[in-house]
N, C-alpha and C. Protein backbone atom coordinates (compact mmCIF):
# COMPACT_ATOMS: atom_id res chain seq x y z
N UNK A 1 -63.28 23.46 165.53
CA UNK A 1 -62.51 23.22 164.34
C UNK A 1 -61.67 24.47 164.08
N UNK A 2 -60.39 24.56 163.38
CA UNK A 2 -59.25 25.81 163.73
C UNK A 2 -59.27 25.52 162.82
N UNK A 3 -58.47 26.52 161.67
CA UNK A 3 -57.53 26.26 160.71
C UNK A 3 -58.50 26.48 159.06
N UNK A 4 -60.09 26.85 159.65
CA UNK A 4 -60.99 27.30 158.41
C UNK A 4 -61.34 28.38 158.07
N UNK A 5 -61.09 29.09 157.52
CA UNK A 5 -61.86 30.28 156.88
C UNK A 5 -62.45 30.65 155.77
N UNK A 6 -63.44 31.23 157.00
CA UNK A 6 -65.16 31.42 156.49
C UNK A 6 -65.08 32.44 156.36
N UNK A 7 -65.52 33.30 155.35
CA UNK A 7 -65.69 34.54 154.73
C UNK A 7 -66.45 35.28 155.94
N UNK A 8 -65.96 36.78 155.82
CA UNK A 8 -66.77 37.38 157.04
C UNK A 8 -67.85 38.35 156.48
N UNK A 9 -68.80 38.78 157.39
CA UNK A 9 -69.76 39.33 157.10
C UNK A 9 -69.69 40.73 155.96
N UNK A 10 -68.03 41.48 155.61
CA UNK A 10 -68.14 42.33 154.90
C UNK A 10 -67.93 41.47 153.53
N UNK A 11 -66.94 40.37 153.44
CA UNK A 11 -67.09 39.79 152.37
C UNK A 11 -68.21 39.19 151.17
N UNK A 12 -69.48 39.06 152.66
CA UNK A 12 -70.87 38.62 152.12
C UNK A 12 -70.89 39.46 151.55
N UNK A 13 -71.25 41.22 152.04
CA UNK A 13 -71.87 42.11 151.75
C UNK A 13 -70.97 42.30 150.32
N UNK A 14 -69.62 42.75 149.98
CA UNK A 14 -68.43 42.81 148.74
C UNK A 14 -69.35 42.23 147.84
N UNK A 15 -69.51 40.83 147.84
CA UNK A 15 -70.07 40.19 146.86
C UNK A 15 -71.59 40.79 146.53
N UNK A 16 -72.47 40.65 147.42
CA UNK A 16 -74.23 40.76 147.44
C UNK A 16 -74.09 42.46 146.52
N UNK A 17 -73.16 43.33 146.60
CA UNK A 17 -73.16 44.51 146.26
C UNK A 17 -72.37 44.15 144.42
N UNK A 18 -71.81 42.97 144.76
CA UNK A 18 -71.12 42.76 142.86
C UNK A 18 -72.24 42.39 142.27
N UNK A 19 -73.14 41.75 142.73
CA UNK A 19 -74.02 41.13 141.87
C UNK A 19 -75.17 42.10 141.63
N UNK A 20 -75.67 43.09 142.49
CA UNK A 20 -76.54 44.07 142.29
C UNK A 20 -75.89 45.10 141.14
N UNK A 21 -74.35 45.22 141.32
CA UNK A 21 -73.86 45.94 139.86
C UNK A 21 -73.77 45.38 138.58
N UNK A 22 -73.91 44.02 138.86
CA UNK A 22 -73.60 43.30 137.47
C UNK A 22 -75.40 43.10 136.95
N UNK A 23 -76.42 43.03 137.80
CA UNK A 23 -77.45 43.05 137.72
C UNK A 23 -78.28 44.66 137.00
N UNK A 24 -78.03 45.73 137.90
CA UNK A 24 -78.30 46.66 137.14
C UNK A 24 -77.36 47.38 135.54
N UNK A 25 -76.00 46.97 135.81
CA UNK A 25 -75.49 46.96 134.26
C UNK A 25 -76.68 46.06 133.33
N UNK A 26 -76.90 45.07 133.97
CA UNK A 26 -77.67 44.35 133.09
C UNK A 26 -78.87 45.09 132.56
N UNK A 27 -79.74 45.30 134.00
CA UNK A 27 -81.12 46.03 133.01
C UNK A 27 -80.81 47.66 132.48
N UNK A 28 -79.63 48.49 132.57
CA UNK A 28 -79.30 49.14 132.09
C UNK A 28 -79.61 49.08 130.73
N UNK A 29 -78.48 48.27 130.17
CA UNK A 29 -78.48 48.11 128.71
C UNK A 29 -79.40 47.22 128.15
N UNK A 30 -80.47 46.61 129.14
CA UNK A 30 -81.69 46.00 128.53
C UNK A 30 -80.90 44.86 127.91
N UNK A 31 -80.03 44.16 128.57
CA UNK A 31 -80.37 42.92 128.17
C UNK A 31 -80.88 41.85 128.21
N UNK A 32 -82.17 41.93 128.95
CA UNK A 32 -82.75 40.77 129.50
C UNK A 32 -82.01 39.78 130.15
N UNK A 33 -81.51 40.26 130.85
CA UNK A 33 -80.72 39.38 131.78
C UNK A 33 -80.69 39.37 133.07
N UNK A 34 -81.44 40.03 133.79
CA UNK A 34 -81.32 40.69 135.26
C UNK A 34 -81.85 39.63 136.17
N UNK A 35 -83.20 39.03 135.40
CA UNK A 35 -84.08 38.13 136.80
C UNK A 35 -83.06 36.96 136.20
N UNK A 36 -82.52 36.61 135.18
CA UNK A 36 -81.83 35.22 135.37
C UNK A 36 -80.48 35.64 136.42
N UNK A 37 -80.30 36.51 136.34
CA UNK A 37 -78.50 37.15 136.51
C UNK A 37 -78.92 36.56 138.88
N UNK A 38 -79.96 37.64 138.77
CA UNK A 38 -80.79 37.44 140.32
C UNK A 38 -81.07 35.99 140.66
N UNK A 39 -81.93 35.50 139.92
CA UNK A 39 -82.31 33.72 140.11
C UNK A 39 -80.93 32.70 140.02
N UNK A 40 -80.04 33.11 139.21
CA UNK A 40 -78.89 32.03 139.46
C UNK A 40 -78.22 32.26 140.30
N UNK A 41 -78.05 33.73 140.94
CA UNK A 41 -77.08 34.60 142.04
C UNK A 41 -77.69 33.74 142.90
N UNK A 42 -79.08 33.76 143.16
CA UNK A 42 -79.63 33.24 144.64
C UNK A 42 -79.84 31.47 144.56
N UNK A 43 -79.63 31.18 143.58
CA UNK A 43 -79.72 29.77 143.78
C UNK A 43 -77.78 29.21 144.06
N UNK A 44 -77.19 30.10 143.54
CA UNK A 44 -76.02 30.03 143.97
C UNK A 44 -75.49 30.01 145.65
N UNK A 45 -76.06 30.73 145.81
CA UNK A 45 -75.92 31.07 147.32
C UNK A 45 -76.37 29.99 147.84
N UNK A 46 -77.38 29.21 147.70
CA UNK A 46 -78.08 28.60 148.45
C UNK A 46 -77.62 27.19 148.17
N UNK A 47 -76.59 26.78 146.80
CA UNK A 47 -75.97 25.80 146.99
C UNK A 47 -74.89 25.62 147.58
N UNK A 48 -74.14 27.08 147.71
CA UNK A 48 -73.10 27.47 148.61
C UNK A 48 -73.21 26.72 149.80
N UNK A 49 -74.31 27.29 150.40
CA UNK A 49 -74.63 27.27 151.85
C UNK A 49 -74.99 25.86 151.86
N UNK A 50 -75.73 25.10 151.62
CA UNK A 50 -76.19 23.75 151.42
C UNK A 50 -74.49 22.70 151.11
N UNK A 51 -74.07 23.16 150.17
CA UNK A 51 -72.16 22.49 150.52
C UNK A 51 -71.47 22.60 151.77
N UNK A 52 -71.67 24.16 151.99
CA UNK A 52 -70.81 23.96 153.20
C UNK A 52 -71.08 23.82 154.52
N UNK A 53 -72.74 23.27 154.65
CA UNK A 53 -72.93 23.03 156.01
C UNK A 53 -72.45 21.29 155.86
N UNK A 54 -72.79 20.82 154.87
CA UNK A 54 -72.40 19.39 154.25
C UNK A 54 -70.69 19.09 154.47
N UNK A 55 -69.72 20.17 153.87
CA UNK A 55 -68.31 19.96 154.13
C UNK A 55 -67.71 20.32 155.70
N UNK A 56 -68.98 20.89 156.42
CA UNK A 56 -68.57 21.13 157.99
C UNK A 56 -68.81 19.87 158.50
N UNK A 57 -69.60 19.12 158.40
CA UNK A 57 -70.36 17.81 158.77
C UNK A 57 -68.92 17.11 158.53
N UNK A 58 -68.83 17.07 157.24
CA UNK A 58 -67.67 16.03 156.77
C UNK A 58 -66.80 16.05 157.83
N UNK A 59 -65.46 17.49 157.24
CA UNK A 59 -64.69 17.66 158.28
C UNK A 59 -64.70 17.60 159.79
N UNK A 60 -65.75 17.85 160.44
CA UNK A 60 -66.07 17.78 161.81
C UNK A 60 -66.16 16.13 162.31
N UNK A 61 -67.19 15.41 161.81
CA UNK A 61 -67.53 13.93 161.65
C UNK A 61 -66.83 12.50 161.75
N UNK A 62 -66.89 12.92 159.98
CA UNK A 62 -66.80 11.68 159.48
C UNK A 62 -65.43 11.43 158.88
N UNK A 63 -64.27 12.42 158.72
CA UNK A 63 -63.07 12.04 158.54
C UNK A 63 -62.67 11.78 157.16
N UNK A 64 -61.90 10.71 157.05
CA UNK A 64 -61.24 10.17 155.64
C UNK A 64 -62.34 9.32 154.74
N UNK A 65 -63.10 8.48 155.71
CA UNK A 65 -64.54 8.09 154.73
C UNK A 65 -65.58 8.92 154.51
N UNK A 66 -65.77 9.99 154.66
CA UNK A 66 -66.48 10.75 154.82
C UNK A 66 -65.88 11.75 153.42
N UNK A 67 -64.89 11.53 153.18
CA UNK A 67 -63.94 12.67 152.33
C UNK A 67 -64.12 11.84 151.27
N UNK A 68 -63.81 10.44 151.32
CA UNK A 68 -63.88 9.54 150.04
C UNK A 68 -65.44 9.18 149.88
N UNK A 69 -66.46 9.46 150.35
CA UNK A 69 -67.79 9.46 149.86
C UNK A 69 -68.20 10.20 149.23
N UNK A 70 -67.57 11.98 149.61
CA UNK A 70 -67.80 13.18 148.88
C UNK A 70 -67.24 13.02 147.35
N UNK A 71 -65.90 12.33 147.52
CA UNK A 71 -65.07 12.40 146.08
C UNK A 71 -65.92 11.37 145.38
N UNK A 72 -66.68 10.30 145.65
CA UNK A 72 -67.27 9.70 145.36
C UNK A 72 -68.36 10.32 144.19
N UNK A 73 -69.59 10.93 145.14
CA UNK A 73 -70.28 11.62 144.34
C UNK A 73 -69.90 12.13 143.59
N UNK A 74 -68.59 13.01 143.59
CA UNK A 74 -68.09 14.24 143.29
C UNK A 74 -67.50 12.75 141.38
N UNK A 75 -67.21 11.90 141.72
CA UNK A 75 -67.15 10.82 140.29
C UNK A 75 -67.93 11.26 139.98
N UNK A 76 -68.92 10.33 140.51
CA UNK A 76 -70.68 10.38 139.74
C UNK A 76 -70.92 11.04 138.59
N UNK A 77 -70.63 12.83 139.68
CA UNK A 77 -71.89 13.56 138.61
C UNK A 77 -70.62 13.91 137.37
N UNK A 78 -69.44 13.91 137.58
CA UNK A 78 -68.32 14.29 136.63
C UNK A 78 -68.58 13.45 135.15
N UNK A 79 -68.59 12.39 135.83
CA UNK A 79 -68.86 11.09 134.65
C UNK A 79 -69.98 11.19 134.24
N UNK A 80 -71.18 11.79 134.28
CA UNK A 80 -72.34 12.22 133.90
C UNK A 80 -72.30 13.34 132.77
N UNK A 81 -71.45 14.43 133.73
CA UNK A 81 -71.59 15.44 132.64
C UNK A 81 -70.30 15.26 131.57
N UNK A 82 -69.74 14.76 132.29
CA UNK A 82 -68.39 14.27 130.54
C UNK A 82 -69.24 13.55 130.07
N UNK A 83 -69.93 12.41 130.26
CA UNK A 83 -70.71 11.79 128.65
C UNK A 83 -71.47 12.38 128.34
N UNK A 84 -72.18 13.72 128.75
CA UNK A 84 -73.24 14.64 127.79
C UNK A 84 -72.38 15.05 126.52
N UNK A 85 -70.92 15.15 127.07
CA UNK A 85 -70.20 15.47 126.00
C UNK A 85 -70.22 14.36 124.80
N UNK A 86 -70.45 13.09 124.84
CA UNK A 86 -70.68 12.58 123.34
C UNK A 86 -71.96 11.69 123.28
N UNK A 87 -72.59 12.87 123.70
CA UNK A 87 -74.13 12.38 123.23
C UNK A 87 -74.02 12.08 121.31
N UNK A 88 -74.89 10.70 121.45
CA UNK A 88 -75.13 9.93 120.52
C UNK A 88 -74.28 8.73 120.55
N UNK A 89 -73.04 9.27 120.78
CA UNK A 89 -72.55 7.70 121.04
C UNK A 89 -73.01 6.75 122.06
N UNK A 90 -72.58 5.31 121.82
CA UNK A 90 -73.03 4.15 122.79
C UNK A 90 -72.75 4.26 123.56
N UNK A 91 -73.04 4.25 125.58
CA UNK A 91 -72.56 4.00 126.55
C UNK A 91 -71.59 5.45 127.12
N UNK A 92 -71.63 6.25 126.28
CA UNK A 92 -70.79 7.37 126.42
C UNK A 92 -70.46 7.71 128.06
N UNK A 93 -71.96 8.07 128.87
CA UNK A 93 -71.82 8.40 130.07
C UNK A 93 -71.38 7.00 130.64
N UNK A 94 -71.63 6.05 130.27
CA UNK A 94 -71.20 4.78 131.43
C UNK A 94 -69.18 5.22 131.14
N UNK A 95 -69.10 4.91 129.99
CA UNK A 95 -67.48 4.70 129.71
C UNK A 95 -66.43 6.28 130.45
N UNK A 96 -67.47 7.37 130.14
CA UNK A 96 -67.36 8.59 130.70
C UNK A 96 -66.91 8.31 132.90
N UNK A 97 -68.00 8.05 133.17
CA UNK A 97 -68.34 7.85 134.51
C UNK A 97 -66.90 6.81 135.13
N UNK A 98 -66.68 5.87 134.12
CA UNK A 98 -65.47 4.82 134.53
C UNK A 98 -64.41 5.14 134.46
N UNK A 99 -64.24 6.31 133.13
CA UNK A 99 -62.43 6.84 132.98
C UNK A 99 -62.46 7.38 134.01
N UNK A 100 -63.22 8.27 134.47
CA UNK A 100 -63.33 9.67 135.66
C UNK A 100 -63.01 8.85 137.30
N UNK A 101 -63.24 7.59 137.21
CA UNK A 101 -63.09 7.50 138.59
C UNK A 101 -61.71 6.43 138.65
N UNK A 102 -61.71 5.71 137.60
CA UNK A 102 -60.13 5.39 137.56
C UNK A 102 -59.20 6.04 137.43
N UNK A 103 -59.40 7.31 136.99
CA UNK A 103 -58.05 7.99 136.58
C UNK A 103 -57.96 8.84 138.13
N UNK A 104 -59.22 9.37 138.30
CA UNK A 104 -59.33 9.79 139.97
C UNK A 104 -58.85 9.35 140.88
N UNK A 105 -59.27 7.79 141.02
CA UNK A 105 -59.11 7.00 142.32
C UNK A 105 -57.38 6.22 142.12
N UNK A 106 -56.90 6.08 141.54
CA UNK A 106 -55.80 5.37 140.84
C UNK A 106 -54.35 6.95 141.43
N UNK A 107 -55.04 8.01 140.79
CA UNK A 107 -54.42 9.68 141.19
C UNK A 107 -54.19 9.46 143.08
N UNK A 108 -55.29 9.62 143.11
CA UNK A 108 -55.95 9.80 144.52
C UNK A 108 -55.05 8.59 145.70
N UNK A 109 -55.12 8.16 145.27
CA UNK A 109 -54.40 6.66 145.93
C UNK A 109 -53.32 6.65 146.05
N UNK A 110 -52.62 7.26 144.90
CA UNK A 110 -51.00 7.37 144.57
C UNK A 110 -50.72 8.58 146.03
N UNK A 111 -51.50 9.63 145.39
CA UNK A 111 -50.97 11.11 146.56
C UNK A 111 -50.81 10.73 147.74
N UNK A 112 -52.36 9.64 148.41
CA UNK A 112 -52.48 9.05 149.44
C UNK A 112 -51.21 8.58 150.19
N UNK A 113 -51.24 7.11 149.07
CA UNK A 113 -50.14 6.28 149.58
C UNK A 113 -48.60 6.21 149.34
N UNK A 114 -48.62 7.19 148.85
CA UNK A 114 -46.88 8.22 148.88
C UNK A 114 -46.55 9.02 150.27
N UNK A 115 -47.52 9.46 150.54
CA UNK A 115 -47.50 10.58 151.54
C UNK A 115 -47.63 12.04 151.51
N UNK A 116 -48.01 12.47 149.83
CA UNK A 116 -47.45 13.23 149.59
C UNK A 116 -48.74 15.04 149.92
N UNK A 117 -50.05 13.80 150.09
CA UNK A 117 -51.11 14.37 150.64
C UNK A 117 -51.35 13.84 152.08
N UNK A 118 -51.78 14.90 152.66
CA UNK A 118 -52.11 14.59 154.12
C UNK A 118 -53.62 13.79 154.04
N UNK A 119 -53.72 12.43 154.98
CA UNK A 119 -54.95 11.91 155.00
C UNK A 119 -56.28 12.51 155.67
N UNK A 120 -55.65 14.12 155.88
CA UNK A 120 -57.00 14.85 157.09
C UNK A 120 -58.37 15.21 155.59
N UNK A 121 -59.51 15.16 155.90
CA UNK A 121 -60.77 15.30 155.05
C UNK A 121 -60.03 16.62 154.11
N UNK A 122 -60.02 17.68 155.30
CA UNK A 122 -60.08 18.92 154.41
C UNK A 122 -58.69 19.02 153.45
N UNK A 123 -58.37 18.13 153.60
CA UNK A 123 -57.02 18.06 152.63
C UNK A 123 -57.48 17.10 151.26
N UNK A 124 -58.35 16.04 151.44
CA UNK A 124 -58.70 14.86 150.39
C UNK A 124 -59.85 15.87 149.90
N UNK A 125 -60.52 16.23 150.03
CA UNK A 125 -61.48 16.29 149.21
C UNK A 125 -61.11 17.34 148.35
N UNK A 126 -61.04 19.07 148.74
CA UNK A 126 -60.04 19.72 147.56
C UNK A 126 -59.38 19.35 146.38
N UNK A 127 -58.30 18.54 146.94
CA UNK A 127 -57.53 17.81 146.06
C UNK A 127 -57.99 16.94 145.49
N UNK A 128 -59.32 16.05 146.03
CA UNK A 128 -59.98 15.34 145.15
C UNK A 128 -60.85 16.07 143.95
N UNK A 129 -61.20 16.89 144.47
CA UNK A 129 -62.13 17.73 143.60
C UNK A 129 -61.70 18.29 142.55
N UNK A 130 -60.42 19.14 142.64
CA UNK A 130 -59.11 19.36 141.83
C UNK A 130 -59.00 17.99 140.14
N UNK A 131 -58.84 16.54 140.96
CA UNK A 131 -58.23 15.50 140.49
C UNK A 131 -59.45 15.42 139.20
N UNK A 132 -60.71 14.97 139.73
CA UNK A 132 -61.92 14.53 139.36
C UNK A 132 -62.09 15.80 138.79
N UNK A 133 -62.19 16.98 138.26
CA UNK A 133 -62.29 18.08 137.83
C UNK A 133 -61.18 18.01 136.37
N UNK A 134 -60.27 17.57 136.59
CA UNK A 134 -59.18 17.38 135.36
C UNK A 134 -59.88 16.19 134.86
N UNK A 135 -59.71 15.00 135.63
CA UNK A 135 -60.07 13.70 134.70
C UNK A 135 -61.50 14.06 134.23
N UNK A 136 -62.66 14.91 134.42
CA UNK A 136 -64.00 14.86 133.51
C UNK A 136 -63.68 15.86 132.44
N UNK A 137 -62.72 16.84 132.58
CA UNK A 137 -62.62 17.59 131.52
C UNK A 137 -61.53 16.60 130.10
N UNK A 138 -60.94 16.12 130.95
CA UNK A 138 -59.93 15.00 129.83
C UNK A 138 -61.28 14.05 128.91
N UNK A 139 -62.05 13.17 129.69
CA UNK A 139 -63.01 12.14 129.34
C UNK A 139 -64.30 13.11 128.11
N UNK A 140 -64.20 14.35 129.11
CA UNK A 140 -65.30 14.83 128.00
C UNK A 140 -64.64 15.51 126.86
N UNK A 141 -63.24 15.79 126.84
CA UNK A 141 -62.82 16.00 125.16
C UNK A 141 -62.78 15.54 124.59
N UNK A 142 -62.34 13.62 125.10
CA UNK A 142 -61.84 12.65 124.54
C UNK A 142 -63.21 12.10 123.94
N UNK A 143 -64.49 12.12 124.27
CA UNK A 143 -66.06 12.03 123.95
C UNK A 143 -65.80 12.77 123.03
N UNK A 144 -66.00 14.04 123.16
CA UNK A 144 -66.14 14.74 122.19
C UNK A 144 -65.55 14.80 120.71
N UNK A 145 -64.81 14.35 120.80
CA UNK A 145 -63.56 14.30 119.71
C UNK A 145 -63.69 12.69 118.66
N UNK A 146 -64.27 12.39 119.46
CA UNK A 146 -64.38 11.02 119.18
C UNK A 146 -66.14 10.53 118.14
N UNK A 147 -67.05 11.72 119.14
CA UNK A 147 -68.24 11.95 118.03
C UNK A 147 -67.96 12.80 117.24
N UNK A 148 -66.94 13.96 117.11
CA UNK A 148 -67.19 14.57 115.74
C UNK A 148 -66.26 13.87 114.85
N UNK A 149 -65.55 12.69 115.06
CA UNK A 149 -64.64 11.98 114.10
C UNK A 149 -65.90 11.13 113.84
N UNK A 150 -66.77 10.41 114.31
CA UNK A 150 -67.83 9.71 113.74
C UNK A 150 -68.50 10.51 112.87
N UNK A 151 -69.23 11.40 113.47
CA UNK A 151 -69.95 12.34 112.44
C UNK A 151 -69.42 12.66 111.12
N UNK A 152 -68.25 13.00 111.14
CA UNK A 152 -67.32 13.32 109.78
C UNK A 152 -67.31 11.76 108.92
N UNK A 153 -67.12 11.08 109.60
CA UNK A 153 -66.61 9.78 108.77
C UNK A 153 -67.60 9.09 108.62
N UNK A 154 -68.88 9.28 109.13
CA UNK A 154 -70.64 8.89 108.68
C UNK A 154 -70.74 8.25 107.86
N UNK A 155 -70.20 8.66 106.47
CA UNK A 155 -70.60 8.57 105.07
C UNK A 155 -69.58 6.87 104.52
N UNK A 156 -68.53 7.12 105.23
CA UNK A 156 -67.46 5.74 105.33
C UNK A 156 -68.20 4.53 105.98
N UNK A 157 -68.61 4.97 107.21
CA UNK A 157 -68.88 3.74 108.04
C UNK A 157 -70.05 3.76 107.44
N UNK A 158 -71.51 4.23 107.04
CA UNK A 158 -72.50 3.58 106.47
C UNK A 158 -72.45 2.80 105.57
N UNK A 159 -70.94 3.08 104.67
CA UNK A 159 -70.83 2.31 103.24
C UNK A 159 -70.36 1.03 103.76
N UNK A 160 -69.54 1.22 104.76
CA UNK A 160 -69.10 -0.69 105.19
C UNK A 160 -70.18 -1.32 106.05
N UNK A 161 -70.89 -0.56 106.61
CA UNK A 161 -71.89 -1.10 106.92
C UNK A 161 -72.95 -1.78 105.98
N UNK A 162 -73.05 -1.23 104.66
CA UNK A 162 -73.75 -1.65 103.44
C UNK A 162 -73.00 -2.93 103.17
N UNK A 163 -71.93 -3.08 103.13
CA UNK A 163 -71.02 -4.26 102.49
C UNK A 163 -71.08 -5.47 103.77
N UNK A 164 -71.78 -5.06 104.96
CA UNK A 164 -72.15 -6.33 105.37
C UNK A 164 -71.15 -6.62 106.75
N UNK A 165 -70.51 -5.25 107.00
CA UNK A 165 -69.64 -5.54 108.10
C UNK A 165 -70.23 -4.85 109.40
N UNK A 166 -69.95 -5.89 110.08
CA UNK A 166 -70.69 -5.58 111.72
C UNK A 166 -70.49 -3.93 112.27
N UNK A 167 -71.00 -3.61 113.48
CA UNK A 167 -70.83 -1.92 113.63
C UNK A 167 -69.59 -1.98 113.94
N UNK A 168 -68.74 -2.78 114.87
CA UNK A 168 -67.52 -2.20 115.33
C UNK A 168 -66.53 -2.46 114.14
N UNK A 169 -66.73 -3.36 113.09
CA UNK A 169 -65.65 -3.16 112.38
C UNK A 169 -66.06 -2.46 111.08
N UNK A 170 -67.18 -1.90 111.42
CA UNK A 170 -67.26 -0.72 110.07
C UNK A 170 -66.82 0.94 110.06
N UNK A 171 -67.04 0.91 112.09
CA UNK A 171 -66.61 2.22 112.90
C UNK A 171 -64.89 2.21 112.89
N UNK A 172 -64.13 0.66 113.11
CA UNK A 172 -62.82 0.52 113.35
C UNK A 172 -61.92 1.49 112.95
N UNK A 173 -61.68 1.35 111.27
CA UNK A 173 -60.77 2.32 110.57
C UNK A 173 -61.08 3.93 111.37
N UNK A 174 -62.38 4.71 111.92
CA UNK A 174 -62.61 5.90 112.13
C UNK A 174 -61.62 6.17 113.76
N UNK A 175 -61.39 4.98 114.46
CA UNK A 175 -61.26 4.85 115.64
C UNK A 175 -59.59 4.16 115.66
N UNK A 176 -59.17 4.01 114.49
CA UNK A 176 -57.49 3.28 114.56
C UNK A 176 -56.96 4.02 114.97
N UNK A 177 -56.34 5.18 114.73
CA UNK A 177 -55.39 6.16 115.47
C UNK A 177 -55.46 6.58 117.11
N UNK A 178 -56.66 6.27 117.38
CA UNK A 178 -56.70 6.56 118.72
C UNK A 178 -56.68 5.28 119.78
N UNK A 179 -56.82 3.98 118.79
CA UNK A 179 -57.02 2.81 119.82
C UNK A 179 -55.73 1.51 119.43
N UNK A 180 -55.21 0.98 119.76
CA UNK A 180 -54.39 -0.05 119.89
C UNK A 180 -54.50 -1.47 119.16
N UNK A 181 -54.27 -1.64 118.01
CA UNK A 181 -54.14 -2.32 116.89
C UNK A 181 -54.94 -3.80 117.52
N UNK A 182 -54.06 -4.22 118.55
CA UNK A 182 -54.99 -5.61 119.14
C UNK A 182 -56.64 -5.56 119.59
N UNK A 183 -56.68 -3.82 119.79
CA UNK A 183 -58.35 -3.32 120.45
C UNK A 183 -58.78 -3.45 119.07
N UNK A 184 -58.93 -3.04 117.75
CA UNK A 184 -59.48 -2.40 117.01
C UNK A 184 -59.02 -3.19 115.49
N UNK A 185 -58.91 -4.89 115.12
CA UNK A 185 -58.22 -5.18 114.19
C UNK A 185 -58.55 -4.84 113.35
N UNK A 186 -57.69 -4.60 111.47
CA UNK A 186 -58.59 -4.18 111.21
C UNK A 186 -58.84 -5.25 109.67
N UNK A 187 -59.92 -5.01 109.46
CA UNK A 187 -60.68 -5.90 108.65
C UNK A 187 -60.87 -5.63 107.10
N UNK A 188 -60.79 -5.88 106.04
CA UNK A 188 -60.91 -5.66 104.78
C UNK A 188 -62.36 -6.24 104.49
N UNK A 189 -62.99 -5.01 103.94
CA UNK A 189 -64.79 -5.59 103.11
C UNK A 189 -64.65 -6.49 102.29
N UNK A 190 -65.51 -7.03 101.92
CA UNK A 190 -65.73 -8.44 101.87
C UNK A 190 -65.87 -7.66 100.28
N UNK A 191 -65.45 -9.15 99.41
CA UNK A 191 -65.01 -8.74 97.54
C UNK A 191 -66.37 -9.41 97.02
N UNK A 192 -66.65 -8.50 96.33
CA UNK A 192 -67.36 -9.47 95.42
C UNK A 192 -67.07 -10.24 94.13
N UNK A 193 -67.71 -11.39 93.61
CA UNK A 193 -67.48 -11.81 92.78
C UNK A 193 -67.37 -11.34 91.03
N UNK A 194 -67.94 -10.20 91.14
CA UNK A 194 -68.32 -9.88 89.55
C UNK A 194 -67.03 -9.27 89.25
């Protein structure tokens, strides 16, 4: 395989020598930070190494399906950790997990079938990773933003909820500005007689 570069043995050492300085700054000033600073350094490494015997496989292998299996996963866990972003809401990680790979695969497809990306692995997956890296950070603001407008407006939607209106059209009004009048109609509480 031509055309890869792999860090060379002084580069290992560059780094293994940053982290022993950032490690003893640490217990220097006693911040209790040294065995985590050490334990994440070395678990780092070791996912390093564990990726890239995995992205040699790819590239060497398995090609363009092999590249779209990686971007695959590479959905998965995106759409996972964007719906941690609106924990409490309903379905968050499912709806999370679905923007991330449509907006991905829909991206991804376009570059593809334009030409404008080369179809070789080590070219798709980067750029996939790139793609899927924007769309979970988009999905998890858009989560996010979306539970602290619930949270704020709590006190609204419990009261229409008191008056007898179902969850989605008691949540509706909190969710109009962001959703499309035919998604989200909206409904007037019910009058009473007195």
């Amino acid at each position: 395989m031509t055309g890869l570069s792999v860090p060379s043995w002084g580069g290992v050492a560059a780094s293994l020598l940053l982290i022993a300085l950032t490690a003893a700054v640490a217990y220097r000033q006693r911040l209790h930070l040294t065995r985590e600073l050490i334990t994440a350094s070395l678990r780092a490494g070791a996912q390093l190494a564990a990726v890239g015997v995995l992205l040699l496989v790819i590239f060497a292998h398995t090609g363009l399906p092999g590249a779209f299996g990686w971007v695959t996963i590479m959905i998965l866990l995106a759409g996972q950790v964007a719906g941690r972003r609106g924990t409490g809401l309903p379905r968050a990680r499912w709806a999370a997990t679905l923007g991330v790979a449509v907006g991905s695969l829909v991206t991804l497809a376009t570059l593809l079938g334009l030409g404008i990306i080369s179809t070789q692995a080590r070219v798709v997956v980067p750029i996939g990773g790139m793609i899927v890296s924007g769309a979970m950070q988009a999905a998890g603001v858009a989560l996010r933003r979306l539970r602290e407008d619930a949270q704020q407006a709590r006190p609204a939607i419990e009261a229409r909820l008191c008056l007898g209106l179902p969850a989605r059209d008691a949540s509706c009004p909190t969710n109009a500005p962001r959703c499309a009048p035919r998604c989200c109609p909206r409904s007037t509480p019910p009058r009473s007689s007195a």
